[in-house]
N, C-alpha and C. Protein backbone atom coordinates (compact mmCIF):
# COMPACT_ATOMS: atom_id res chain seq x y z
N UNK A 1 0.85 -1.17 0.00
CA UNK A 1 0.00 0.00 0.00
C UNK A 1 0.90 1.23 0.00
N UNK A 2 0.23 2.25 -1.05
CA UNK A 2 1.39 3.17 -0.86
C UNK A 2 0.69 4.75 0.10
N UNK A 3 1.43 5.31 0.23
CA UNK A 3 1.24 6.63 1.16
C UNK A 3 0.02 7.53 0.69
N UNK A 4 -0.98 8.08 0.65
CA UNK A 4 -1.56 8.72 -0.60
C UNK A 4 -0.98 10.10 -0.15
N UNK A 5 -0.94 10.85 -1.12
CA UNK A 5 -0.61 12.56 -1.48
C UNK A 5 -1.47 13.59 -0.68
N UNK A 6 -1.00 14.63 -0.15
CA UNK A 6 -1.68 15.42 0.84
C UNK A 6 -2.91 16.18 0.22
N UNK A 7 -2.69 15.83 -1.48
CA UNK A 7 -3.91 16.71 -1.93
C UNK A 7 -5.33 16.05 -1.92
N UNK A 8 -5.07 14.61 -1.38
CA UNK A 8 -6.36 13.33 -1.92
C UNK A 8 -6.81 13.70 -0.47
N UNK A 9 -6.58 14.55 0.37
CA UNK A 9 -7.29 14.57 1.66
C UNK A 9 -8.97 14.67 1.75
N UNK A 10 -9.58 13.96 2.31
CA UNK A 10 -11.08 13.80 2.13
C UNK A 10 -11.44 15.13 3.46
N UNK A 11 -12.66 15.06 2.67
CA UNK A 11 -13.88 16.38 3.99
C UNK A 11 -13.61 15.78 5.25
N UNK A 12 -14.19 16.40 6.11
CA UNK A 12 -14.31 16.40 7.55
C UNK A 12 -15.11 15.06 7.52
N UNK A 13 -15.39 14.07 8.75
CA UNK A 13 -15.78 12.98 9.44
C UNK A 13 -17.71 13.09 9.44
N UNK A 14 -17.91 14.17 9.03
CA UNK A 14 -19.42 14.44 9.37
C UNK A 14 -20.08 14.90 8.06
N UNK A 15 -21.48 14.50 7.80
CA UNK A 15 -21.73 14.56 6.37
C UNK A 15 -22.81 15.53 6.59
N UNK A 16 -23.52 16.38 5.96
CA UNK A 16 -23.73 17.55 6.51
C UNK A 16 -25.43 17.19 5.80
N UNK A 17 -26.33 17.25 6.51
CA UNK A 17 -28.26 17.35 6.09
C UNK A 17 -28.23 18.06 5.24
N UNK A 18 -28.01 19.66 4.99
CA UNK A 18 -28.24 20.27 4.53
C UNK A 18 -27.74 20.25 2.97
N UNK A 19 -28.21 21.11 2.17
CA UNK A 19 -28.17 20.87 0.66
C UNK A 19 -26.47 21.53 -0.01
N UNK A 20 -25.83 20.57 -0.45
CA UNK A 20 -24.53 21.12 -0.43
C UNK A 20 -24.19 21.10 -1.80
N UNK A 21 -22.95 21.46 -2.48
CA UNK A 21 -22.32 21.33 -3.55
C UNK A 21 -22.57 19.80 -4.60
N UNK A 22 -22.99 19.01 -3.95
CA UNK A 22 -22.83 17.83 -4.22
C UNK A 22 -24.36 17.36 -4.71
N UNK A 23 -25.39 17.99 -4.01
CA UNK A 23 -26.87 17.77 -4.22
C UNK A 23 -27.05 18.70 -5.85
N UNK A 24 -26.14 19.28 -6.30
CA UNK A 24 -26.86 19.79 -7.55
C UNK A 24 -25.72 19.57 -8.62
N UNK A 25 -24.64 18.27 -8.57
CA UNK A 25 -23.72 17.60 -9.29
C UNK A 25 -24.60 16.68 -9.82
N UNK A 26 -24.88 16.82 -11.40
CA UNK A 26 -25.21 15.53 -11.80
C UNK A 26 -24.91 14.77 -12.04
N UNK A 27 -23.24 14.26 -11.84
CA UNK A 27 -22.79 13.30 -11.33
C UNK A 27 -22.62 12.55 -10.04
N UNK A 28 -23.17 13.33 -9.23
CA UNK A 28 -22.78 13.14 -7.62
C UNK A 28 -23.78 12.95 -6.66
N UNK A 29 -25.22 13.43 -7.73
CA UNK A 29 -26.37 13.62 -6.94
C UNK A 29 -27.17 12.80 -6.44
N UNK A 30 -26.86 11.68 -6.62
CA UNK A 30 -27.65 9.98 -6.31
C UNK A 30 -27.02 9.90 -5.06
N UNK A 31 -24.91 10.14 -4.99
CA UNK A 31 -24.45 10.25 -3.69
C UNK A 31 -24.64 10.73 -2.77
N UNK A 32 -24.79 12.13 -3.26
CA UNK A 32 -25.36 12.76 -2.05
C UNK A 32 -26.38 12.05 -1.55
N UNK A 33 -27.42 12.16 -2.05
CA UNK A 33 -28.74 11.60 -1.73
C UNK A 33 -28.74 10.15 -0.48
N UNK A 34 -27.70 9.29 -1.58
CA UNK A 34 -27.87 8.46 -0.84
C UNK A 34 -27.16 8.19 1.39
N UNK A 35 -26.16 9.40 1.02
CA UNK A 35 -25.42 9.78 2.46
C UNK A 35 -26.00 10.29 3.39
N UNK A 36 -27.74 10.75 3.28
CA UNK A 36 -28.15 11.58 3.96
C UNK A 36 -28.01 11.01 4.80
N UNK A 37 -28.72 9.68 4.71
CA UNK A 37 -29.26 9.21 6.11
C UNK A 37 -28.26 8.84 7.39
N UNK A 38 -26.69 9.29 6.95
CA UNK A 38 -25.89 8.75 7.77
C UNK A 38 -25.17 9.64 8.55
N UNK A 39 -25.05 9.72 9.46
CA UNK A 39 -23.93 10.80 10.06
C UNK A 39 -22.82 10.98 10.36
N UNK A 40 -22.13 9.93 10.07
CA UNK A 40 -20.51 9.99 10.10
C UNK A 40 -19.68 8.68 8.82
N UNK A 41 -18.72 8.98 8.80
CA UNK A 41 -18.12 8.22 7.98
C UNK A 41 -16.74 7.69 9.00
N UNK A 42 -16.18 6.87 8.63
CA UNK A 42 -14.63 6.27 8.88
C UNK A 42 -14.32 5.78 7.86
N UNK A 43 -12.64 5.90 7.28
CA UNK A 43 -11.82 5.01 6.37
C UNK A 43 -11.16 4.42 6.94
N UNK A 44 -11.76 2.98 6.16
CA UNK A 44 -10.77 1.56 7.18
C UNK A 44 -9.64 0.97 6.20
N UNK A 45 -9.51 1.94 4.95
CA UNK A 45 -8.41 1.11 4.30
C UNK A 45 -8.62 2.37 3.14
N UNK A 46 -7.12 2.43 2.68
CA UNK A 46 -6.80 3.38 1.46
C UNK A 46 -6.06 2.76 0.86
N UNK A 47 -5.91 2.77 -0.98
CA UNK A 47 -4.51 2.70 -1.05
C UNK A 47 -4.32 3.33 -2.60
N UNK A 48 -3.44 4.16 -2.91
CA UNK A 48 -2.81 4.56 -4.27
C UNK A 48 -2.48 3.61 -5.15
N UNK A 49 -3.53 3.27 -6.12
CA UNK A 49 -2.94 2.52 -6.86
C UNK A 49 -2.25 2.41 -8.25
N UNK A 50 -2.12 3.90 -8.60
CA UNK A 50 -0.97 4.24 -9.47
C UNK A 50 -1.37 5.69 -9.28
N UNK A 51 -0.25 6.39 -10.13
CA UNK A 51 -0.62 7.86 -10.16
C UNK A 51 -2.04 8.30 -10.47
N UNK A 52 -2.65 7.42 -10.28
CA UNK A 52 -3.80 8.63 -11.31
C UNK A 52 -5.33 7.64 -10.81
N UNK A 53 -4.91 7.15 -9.83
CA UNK A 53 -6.23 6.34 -8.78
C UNK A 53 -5.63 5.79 -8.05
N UNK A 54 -7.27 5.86 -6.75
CA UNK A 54 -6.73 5.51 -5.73
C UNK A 54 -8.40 4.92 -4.81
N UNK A 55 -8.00 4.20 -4.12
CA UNK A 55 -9.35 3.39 -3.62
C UNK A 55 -9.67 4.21 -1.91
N UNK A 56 -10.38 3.68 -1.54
CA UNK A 56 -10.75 4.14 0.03
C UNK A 56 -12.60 2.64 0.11
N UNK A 57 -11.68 1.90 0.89
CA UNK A 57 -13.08 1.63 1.99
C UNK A 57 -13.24 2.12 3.17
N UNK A 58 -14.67 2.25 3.85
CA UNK A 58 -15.00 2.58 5.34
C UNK A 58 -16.55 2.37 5.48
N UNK A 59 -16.65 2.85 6.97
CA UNK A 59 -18.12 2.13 7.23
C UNK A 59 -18.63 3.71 7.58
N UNK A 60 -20.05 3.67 7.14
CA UNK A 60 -21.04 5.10 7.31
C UNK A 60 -21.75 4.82 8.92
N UNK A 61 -22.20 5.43 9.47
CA UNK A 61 -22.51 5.43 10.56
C UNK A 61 -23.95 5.90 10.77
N UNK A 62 -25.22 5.69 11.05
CA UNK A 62 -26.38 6.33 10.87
C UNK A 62 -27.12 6.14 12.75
N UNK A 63 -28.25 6.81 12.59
CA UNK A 63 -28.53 6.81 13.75
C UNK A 63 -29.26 5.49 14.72
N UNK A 64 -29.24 4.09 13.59
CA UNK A 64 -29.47 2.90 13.77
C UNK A 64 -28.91 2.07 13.01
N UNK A 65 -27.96 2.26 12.49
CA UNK A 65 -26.99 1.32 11.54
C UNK A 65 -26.06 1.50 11.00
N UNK A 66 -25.61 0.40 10.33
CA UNK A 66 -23.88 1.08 10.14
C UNK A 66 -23.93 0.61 8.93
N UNK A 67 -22.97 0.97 7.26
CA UNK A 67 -23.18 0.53 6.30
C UNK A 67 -21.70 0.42 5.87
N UNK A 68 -21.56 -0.09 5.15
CA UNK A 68 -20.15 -0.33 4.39
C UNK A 68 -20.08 0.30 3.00
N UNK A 69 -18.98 1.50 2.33
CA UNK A 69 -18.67 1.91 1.36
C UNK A 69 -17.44 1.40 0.56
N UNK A 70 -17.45 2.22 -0.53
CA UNK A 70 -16.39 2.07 -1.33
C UNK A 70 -16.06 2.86 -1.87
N UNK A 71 -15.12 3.93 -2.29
CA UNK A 71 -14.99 4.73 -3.47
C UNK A 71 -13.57 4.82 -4.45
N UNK A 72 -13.85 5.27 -5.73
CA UNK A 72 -12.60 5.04 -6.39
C UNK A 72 -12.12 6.89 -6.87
N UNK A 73 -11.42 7.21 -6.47
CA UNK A 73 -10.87 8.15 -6.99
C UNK A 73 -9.96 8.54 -7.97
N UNK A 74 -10.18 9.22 -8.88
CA UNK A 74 -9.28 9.09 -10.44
C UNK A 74 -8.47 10.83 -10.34
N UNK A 75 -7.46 11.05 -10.87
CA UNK A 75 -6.68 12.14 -11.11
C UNK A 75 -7.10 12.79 -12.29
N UNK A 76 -7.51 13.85 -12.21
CA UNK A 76 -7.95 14.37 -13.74
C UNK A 76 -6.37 14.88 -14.50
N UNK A 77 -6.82 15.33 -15.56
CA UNK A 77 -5.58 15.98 -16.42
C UNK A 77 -5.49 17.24 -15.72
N UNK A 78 -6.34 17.73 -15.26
CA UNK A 78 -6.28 19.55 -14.14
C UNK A 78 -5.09 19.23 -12.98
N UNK A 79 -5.33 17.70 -12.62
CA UNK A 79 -4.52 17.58 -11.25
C UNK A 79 -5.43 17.17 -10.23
N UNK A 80 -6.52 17.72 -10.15
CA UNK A 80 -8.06 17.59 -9.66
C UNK A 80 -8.11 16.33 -9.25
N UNK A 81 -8.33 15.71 -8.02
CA UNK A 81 -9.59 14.43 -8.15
C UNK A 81 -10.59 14.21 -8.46
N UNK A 82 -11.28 13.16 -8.63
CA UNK A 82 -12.67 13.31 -8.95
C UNK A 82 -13.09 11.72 -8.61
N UNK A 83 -14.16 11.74 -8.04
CA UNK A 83 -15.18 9.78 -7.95
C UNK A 83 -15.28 9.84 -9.35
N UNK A 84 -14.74 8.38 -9.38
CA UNK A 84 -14.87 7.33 -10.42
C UNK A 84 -15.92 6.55 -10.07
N UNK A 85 -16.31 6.22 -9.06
CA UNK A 85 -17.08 5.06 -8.72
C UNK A 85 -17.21 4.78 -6.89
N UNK A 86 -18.31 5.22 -6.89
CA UNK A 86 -19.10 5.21 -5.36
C UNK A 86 -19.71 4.05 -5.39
N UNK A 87 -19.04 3.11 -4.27
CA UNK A 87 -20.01 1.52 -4.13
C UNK A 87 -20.45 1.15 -3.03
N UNK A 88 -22.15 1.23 -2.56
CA UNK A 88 -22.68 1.07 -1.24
C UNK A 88 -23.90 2.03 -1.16
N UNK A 89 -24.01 2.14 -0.19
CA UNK A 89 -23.62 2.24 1.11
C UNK A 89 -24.45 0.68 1.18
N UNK A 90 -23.83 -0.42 1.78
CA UNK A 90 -24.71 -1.91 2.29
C UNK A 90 -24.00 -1.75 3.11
N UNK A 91 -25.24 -2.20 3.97
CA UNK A 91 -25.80 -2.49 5.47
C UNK A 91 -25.38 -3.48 5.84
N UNK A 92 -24.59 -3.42 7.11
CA UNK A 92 -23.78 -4.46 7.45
C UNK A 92 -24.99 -5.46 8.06
């Protein structure tokens, strides 16, 4: 597993109710949607898997259950990250 880069740093631990940047991405907007119901996140595993992606699992946290994610993160040509591929949220 390699180190990931200080720029792949993810948001804060807490996913926010309210209507954010992400609720009017029409790429992103199913995600959002689907995160409401949870209120915290943890990453239980990262890893860089070449320059230009990189994985992250962890478990979502809700106010009666806990779910398991996935996401794939890709390097744009900007330098930018961006989701490739959001997998979950299932319910442990």
């Amino acid at each position: 597993m390699h180190a990931l880069a200080p720029e792949i740093a993810l948001p804060a631990c807490r996913i926010s109710k309210q209507r954010g940047k992400y609720d009017w991405d029409s790429g992103l907007a199913s995600v959002a949607r689907k995160l409401k119901v949870y209120q915290s996140y943890a990453i239980k595993s990262q890893n860089l898997d070449s320059e230009k992606d990189a994985t992250f699992a962890g478990v979502l946290t809700g106010p009666t259950s806990q779910a398991h994610f996935d996401v794939l993160l890709v390097k744009q040509q900007s330098g930018q990250w961006a989701v490739g591929t959001f997998g979950g949220p299932d319910r442990k």
